[in-house]
Protein backbone atom coordinates (compact mmCIF):
# COMPACT_ATOMS: atom_id res chain seq x y z
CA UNK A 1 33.78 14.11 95.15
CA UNK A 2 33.18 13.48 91.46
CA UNK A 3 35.04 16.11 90.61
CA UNK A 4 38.26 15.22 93.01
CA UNK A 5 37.88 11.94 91.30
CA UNK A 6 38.02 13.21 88.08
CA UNK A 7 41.67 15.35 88.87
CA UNK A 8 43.03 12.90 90.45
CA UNK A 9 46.31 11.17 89.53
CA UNK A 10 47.41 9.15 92.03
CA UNK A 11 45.89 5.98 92.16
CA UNK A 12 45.95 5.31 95.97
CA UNK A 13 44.06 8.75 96.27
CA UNK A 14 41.98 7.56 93.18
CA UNK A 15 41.18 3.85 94.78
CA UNK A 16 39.52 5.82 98.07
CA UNK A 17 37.56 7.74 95.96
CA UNK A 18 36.42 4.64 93.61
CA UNK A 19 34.97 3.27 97.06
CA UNK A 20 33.06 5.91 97.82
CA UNK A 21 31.48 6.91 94.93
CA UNK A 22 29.64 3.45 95.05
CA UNK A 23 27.10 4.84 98.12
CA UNK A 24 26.58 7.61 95.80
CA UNK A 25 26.05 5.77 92.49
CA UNK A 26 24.53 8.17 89.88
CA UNK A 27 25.04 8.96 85.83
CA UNK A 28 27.63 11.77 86.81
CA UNK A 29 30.13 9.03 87.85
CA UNK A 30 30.28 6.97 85.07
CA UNK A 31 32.65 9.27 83.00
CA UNK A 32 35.80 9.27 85.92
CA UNK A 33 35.01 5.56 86.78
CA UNK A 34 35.73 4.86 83.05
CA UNK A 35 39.37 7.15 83.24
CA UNK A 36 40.16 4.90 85.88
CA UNK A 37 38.69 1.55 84.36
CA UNK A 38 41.92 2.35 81.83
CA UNK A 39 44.59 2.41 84.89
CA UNK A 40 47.27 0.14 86.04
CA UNK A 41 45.49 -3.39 87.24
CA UNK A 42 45.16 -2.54 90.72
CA UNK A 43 42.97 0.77 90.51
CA UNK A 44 41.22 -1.04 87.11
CA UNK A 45 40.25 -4.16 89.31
CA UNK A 46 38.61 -0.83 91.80
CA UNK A 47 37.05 0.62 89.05
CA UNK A 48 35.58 -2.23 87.74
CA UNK A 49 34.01 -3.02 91.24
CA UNK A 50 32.82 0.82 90.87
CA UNK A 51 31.12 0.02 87.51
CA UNK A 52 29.70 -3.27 88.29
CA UNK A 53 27.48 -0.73 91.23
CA UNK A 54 26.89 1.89 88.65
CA UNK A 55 25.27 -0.55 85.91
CA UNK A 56 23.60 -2.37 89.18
CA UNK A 57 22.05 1.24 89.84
CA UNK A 58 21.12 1.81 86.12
CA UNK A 59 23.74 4.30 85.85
CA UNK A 60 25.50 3.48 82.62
CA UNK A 61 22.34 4.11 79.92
CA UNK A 62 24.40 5.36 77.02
CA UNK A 63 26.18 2.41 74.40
CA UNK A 64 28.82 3.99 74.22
CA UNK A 65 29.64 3.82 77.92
CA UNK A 66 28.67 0.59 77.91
CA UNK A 67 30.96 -0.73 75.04
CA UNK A 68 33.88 1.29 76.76
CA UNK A 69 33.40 -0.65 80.32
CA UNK A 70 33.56 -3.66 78.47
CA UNK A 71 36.31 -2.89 76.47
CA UNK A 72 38.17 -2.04 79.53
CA UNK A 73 37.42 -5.35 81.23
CA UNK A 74 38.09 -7.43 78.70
CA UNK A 75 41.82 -6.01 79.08
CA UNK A 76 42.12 -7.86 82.47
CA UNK A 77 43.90 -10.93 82.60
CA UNK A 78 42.48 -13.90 83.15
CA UNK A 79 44.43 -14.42 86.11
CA UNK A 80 43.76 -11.36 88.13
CA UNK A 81 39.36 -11.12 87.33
CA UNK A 82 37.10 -10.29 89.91
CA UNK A 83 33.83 -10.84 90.42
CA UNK A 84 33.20 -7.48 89.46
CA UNK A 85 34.92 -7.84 86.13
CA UNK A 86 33.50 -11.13 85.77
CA UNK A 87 30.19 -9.93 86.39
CA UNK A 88 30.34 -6.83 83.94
CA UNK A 89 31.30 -9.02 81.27
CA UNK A 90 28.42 -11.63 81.80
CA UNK A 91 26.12 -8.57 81.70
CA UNK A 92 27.93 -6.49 78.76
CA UNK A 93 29.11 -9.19 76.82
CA UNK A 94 29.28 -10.88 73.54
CA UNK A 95 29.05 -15.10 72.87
CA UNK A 96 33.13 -14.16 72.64
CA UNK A 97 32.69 -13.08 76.57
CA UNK A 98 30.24 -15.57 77.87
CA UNK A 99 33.05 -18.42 76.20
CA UNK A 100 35.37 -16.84 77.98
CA UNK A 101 33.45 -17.28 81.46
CA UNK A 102 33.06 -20.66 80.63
CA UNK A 103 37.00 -20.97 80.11
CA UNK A 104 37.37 -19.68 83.31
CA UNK A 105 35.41 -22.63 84.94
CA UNK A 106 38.87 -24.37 84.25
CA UNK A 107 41.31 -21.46 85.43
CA UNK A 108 43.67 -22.84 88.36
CA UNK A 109 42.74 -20.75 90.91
CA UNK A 110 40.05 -21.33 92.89
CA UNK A 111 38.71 -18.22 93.60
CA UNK A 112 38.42 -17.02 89.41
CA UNK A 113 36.72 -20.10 89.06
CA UNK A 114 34.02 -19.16 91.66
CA UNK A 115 33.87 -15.37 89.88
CA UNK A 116 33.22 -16.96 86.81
CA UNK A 117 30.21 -19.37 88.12
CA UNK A 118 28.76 -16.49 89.91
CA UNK A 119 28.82 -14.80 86.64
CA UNK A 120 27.25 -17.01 84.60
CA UNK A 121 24.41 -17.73 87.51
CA UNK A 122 23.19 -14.97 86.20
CA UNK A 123 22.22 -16.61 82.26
CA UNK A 124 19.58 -19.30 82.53
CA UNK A 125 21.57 -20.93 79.89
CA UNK A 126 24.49 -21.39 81.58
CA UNK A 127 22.60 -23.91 84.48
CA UNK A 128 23.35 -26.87 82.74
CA UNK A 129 27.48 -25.30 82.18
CA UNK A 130 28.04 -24.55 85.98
CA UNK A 131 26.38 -28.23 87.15
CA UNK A 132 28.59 -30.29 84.75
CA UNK A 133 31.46 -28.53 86.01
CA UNK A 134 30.25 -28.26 89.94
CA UNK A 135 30.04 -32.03 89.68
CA UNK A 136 33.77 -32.32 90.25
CA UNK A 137 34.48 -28.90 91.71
CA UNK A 138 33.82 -27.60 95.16
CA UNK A 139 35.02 -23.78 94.12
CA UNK A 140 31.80 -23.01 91.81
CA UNK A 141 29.17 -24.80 94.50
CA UNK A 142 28.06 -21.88 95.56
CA UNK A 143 27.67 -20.01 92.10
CA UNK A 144 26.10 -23.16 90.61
CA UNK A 145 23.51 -22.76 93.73
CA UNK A 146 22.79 -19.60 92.86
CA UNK A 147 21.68 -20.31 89.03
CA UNK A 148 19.26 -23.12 90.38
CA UNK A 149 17.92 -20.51 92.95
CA UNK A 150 17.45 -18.29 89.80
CA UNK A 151 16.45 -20.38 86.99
CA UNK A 152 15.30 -23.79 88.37
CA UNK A 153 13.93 -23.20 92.14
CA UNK A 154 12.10 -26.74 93.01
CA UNK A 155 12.57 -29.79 94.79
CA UNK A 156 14.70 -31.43 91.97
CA UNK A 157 17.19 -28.37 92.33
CA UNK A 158 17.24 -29.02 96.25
CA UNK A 159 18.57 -32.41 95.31
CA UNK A 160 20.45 -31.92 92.42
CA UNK A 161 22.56 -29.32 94.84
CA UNK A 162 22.60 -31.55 98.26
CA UNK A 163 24.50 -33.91 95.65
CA UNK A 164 27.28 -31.29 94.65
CA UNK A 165 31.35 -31.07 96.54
CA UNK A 166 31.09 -28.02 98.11
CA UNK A 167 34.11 -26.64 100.25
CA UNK A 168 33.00 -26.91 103.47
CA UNK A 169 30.40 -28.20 105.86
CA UNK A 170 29.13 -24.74 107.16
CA UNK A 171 29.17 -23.99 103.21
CA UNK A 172 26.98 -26.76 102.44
CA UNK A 173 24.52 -26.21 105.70
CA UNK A 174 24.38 -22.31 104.86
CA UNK A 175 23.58 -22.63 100.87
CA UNK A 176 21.17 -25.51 101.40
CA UNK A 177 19.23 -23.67 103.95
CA UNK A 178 18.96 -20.33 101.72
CA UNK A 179 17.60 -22.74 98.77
CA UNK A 180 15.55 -24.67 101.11
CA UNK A 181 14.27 -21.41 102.34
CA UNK A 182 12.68 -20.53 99.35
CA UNK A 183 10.87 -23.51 98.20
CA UNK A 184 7.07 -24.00 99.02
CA UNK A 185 5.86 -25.84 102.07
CA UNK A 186 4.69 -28.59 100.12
CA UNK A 187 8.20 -29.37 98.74
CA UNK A 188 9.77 -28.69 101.44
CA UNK A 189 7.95 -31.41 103.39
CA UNK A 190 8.05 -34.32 100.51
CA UNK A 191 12.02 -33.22 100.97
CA UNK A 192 12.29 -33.85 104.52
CA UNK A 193 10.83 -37.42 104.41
CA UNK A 194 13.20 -38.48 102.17
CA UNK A 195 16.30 -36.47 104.15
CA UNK A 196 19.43 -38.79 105.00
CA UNK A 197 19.47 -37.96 108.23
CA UNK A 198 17.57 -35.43 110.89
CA UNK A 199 20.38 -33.13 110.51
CA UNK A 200 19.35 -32.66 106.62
CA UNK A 201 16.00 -32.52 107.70
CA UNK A 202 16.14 -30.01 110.17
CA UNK A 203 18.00 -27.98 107.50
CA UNK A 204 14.92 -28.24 105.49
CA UNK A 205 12.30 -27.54 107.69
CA UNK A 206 13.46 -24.93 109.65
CA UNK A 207 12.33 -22.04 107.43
CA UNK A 208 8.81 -23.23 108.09
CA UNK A 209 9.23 -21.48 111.82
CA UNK A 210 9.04 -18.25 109.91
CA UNK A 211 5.72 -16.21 110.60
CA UNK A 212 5.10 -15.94 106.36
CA UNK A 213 4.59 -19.10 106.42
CA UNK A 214 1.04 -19.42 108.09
CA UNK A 215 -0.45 -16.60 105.17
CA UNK A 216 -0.97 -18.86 102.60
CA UNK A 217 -4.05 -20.50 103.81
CA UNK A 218 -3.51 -23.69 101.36
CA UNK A 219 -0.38 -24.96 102.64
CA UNK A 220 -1.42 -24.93 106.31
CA UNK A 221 -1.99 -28.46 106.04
CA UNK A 222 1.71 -29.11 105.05
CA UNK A 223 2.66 -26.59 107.51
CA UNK A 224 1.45 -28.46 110.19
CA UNK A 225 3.20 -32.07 109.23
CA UNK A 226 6.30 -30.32 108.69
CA UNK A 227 6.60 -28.65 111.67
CA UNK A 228 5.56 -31.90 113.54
CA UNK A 229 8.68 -33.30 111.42
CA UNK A 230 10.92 -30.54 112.49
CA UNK A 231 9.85 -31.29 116.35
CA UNK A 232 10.80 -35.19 115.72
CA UNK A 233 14.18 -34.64 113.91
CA UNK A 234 14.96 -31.87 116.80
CA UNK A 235 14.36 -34.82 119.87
CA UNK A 236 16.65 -37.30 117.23
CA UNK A 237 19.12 -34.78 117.52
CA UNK A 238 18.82 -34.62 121.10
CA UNK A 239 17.98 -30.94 120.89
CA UNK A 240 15.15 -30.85 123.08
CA UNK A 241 14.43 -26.47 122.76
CA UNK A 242 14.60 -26.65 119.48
CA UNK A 243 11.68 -29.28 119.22
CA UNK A 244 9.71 -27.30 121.54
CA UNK A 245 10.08 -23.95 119.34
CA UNK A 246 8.80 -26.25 116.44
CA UNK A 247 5.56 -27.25 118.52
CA UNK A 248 4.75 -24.27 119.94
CA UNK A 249 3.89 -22.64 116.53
CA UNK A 250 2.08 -25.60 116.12
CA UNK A 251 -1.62 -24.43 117.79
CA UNK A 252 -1.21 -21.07 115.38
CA UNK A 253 -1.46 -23.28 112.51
CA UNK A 254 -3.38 -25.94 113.08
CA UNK A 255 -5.61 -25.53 116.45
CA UNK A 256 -5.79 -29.08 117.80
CA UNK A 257 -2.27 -30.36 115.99
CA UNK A 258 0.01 -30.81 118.93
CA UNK A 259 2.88 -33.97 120.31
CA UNK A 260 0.29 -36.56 120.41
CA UNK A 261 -0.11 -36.35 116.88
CA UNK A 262 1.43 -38.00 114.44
CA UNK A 263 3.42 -36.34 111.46
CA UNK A 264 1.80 -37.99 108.94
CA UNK A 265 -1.31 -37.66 110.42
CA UNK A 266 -3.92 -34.91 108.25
């Protein structure tokens, strides 16, 4: 295949083969991915993509390679990035690149702007960047989510993010539950009590149904109130199953903790 790719001339032919050599990422493919990295823009934008899963792999060891994927993407227009490209020049970059990102944060398409913020997610001192420009922009909510999952995972994140535009409801619930996810039991509870509404709560406290919970022997306590919380928010939202779930975990946690106890009881 590496060989094919390496004849090839036509760039249709050459795409196909860009795609597949990405299950197969290995040292060996660097050297055609980087003939095709200096193509026309729409086999370059494939390559890049190719690239971005060859450094991911630890593919690309030698400078030299390195300087010439970079040079290559810096050669795509600001207008037609990808996350790939944007990616590969977050990684590969110079301060020159990393202002460039930051430019991007103001491109008029949508879509750059959210390559851009999921590039710079990836610098822990780019948080502060990505949240002064999330403030106003929907596009980058999920990028700026993923630098506070990175760099800043706590409860003040959690609220720093529920207070962000982001482009759509099932957005919003989806990126909020993979942060809240993540957080310890303890903040996850001190959260929920101060939720808007049980639909934010529930958001919070459903990761606590997960089995990994229970292992940490410290936060059982927690555990315990939160699920109680869960159960509550679950009968305010008239979702009577889902309140039930909550409880029945309940007696694995806490023998004794059950619906006649109260969620701020310990």
């Amino acid at each position: 295949m590496l060989a094919a790719l390496a004849r090839e001339t036509d760039p249709v032919a050459a795409d196909a083969l860009l795609l597949a050599v990405t299950r197969w990422a290995s040292p060996a493919a660097v050297a055609p991915t980087l003939k095709w990295l200096k193509t026309p823009p729409a086999t370059r934008l494939r390559a890049a993509s190719t690239a971005w899963t060859l450094y991911r792999a630890d593919a690309i060891t030698e400078p030299a390679d390195r300087e010439a994927v970079l040079l290559a993407v810096r050669e795509v227009p600001d207008d037609s990035v990808s996350a790939p490209v944007c990616r590969l020049l977050a990684a590969l970059g110079e301060p020159a690149d990393i202002e460039r990102l930051r430019g991007l944060l103001a491109s008029p398409t949508p879509a750059v702007r959210g390559f851009a913020a999921d590039a710079l997610a990836t610098r822990a001192d780019e948080v502060d960047t990505l949240l002064v420009a999330a403030t106003s922009d929907a596009a980058i909510f999920e990028g700026t989510a993923r630098a506070l999952r990175t760099h800043r995972l706590d409860a003040r994140g959690y609220d720093i993010l529920t207070r962000l535009p982001s482009p759509s409801p099932a957005v919003r619930s989806r990126v909020l539950g993979e942060y809240a996810a993540l957080l310890s039991t303890d903040d996850i509870v001190r959260l929920a009590r101060l939720a808007a509404d049980p639909s934010e709560a529930v958001g919070l406290l459903r990761p606590l149904l997960s089995a990994d919970r229970a292992d940490d022997a410290s936060q059982r306590g927690q555990l315990a109130t939160g699920l109680l919380l869960l159960a509550q928010a679950n009968v305010s939202l008239n979702n009577p199953n889902d309140a039930l779930r909550a409880l029945t975990v309940l007696p694995r946690i806490a023998p004794g903790r059950g619906p006649g106890h109260g969620a701020g009881d310990e």
